[in-house]
C-alpha atoms as a PDB file:
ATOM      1  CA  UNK A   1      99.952 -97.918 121.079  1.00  0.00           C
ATOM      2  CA  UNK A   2     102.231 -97.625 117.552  1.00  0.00           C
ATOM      3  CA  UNK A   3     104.882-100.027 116.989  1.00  0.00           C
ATOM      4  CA  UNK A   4     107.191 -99.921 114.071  1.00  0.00           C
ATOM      5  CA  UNK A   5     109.142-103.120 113.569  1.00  0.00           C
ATOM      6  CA  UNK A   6     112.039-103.039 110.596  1.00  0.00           C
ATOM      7  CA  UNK A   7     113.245-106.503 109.053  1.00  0.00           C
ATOM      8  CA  UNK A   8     115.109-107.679 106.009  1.00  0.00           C
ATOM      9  CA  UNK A   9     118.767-106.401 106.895  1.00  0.00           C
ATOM     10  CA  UNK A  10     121.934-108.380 106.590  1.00  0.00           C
ATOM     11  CA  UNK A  11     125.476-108.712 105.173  1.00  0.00           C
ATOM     12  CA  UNK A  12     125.643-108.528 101.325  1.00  0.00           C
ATOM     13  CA  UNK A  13     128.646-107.702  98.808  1.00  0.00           C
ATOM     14  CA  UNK A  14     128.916-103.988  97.127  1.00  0.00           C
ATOM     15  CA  UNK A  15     126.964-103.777  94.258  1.00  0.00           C
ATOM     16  CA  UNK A  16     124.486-106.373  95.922  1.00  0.00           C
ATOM     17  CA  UNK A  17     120.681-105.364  96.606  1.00  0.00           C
ATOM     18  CA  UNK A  18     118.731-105.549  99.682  1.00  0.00           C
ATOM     19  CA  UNK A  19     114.929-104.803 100.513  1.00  0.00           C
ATOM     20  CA  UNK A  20     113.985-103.222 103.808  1.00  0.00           C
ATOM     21  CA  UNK A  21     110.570-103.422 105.621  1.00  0.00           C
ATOM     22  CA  UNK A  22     108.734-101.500 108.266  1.00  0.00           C
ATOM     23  CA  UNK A  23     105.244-102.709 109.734  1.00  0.00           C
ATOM     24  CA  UNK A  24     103.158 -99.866 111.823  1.00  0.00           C
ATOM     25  CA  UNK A  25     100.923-101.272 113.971  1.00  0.00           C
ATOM     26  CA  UNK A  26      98.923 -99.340 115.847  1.00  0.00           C
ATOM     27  CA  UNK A  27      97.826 -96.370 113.887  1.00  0.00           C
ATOM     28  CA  UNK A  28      95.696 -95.123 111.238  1.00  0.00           C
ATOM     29  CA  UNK A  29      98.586 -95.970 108.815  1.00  0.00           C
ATOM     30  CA  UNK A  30      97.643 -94.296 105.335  1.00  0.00           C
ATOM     31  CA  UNK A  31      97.414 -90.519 106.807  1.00  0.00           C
ATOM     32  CA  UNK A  32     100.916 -90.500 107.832  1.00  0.00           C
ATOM     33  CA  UNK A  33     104.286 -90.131 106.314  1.00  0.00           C
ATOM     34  CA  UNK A  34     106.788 -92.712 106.772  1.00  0.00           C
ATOM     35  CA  UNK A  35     110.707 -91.971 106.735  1.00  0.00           C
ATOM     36  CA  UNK A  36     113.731 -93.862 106.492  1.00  0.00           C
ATOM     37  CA  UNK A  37     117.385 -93.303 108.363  1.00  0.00           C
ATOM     38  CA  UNK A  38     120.477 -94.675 109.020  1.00  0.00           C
ATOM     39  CA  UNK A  39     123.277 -94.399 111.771  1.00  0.00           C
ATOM     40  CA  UNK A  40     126.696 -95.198 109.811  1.00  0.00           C
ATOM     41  CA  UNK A  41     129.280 -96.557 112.521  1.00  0.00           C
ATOM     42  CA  UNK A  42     130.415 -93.662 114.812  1.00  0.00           C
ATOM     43  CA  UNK A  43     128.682 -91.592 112.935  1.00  0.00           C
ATOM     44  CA  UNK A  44     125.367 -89.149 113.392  1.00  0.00           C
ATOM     45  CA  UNK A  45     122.061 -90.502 112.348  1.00  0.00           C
ATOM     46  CA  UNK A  46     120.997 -89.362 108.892  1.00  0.00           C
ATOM     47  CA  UNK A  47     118.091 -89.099 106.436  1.00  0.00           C
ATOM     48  CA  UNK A  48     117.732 -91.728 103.621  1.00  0.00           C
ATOM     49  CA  UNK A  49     114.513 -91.516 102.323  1.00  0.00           C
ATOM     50  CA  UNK A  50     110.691 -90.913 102.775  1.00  0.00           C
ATOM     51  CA  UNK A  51     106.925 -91.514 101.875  1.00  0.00           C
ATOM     52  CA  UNK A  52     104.172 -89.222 102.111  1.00  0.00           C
ATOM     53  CA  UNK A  53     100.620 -90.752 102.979  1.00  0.00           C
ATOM     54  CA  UNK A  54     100.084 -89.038  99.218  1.00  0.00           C
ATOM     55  CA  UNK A  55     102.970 -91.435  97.831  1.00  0.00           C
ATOM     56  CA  UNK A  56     105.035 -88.526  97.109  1.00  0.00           C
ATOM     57  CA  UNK A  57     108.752 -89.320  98.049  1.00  0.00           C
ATOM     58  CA  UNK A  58     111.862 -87.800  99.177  1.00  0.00           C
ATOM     59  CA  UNK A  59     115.612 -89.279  98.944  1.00  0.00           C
ATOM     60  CA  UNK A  60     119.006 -88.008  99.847  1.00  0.00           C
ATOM     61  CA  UNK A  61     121.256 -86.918  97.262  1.00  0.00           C
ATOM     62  CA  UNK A  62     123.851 -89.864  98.044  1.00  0.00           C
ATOM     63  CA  UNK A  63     120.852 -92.452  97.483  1.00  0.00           C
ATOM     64  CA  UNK A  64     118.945 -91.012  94.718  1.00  0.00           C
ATOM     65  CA  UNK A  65     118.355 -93.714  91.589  1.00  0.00           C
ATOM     66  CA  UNK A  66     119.816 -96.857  94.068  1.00  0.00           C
ATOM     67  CA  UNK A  67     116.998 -96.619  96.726  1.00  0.00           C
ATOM     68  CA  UNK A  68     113.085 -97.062  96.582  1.00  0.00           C
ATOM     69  CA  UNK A  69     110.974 -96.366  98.642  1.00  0.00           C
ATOM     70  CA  UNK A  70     107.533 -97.482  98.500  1.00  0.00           C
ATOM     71  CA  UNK A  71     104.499 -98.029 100.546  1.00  0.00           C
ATOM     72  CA  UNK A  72     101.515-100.709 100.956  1.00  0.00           C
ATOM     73  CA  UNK A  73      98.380 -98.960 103.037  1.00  0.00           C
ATOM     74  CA  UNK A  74      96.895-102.269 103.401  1.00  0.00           C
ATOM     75  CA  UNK A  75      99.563-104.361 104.792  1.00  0.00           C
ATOM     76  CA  UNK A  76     100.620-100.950 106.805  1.00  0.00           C
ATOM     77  CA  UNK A  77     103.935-101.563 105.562  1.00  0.00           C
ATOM     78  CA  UNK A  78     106.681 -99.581 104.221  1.00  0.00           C
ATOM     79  CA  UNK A  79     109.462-101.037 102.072  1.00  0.00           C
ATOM     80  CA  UNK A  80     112.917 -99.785 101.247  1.00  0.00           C
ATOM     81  CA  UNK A  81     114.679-101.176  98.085  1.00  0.00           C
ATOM     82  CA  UNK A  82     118.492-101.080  97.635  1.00  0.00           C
ATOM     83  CA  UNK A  83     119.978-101.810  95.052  1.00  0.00           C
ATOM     84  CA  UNK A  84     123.853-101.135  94.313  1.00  0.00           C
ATOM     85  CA  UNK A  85     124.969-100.830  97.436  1.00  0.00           C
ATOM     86  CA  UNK A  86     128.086 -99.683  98.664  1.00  0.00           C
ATOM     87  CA  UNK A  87     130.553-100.117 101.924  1.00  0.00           C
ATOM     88  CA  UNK A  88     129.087 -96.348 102.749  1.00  0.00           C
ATOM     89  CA  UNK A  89     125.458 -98.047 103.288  1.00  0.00           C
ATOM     90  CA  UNK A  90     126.912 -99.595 106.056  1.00  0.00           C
ATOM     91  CA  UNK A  91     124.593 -99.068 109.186  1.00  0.00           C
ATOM     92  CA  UNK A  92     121.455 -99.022 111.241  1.00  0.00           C
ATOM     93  CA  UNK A  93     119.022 -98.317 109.535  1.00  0.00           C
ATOM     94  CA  UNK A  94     115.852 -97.178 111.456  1.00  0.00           C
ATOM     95  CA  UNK A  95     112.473 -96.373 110.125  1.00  0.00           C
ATOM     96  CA  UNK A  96     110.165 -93.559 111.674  1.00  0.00           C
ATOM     97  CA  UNK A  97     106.188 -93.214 111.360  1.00  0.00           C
ATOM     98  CA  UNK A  98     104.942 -90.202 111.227  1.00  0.00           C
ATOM     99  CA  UNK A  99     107.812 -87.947 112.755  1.00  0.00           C
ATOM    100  CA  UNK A 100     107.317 -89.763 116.256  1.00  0.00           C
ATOM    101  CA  UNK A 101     107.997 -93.422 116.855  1.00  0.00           C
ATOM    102  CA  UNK A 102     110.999 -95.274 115.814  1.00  0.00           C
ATOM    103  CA  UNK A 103     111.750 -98.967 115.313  1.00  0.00           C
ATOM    104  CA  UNK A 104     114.821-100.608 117.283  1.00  0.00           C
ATOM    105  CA  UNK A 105     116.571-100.385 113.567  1.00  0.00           C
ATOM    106  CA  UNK A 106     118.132-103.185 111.547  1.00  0.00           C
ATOM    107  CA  UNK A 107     121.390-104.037 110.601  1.00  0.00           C
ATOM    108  CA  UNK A 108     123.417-103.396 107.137  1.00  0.00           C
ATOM    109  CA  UNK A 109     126.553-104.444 106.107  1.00  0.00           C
ATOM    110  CA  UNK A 110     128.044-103.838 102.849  1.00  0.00           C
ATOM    111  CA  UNK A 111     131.811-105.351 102.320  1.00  0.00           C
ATOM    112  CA  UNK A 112     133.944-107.626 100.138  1.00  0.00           C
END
């Protein structure tokens, strides 16, 4: 049975940094692509970013050259890095193994 499990979210001031990880368990990890999202408050959940099993990655526009995403095939672990955030990062943010199973999310909060 695949798990995902996200950690490492939490309140931090705009223009702070904050690194995101997702553990698969479950699954033959490295074959599979591995996306993030987020679900802003009262808002639709959206596409952030994504890993191929290749390595080869994808971002939305609004996080291009603030976000990272990155992969580690032998701790089956995916890891988002954010760095200037804004009050707009604010939100759920839920990563998704290979186009099927979602984690319960973790938190963001960007303010002043």
């Amino acid at each position: 049975q695949v798990q995902v499990v996200e950690s490492g979210g939490g309140s931090v001031q705009p223009g702070g940094s904050l690194r995101l990880s997702c553990i698969v368990s479950g699954s033959i990890f490295s074959w599979y692509p591995v996306a993030w999202y987020r679900q802003p408050p009262g808002k639709q959940r959206e596409f952030v970013a994504s890993i191929a099993g290749s390595g080869s990655t994808e971002y939305a526009d609004s996080v291009k050259d603030r976000f990272t995403i990155s992969r580690v095939n032998l701790e089956k672990t995916v890891y988002l890095q954010m760095n200037r955030l804004n009050p707009e990062d604010t939100g759920v943010y839920y990563c998704n193994h290979n186009n099927q199973y979602w984690g319960q999310g973790t938190q963001v909060t960007v303010s002043a």
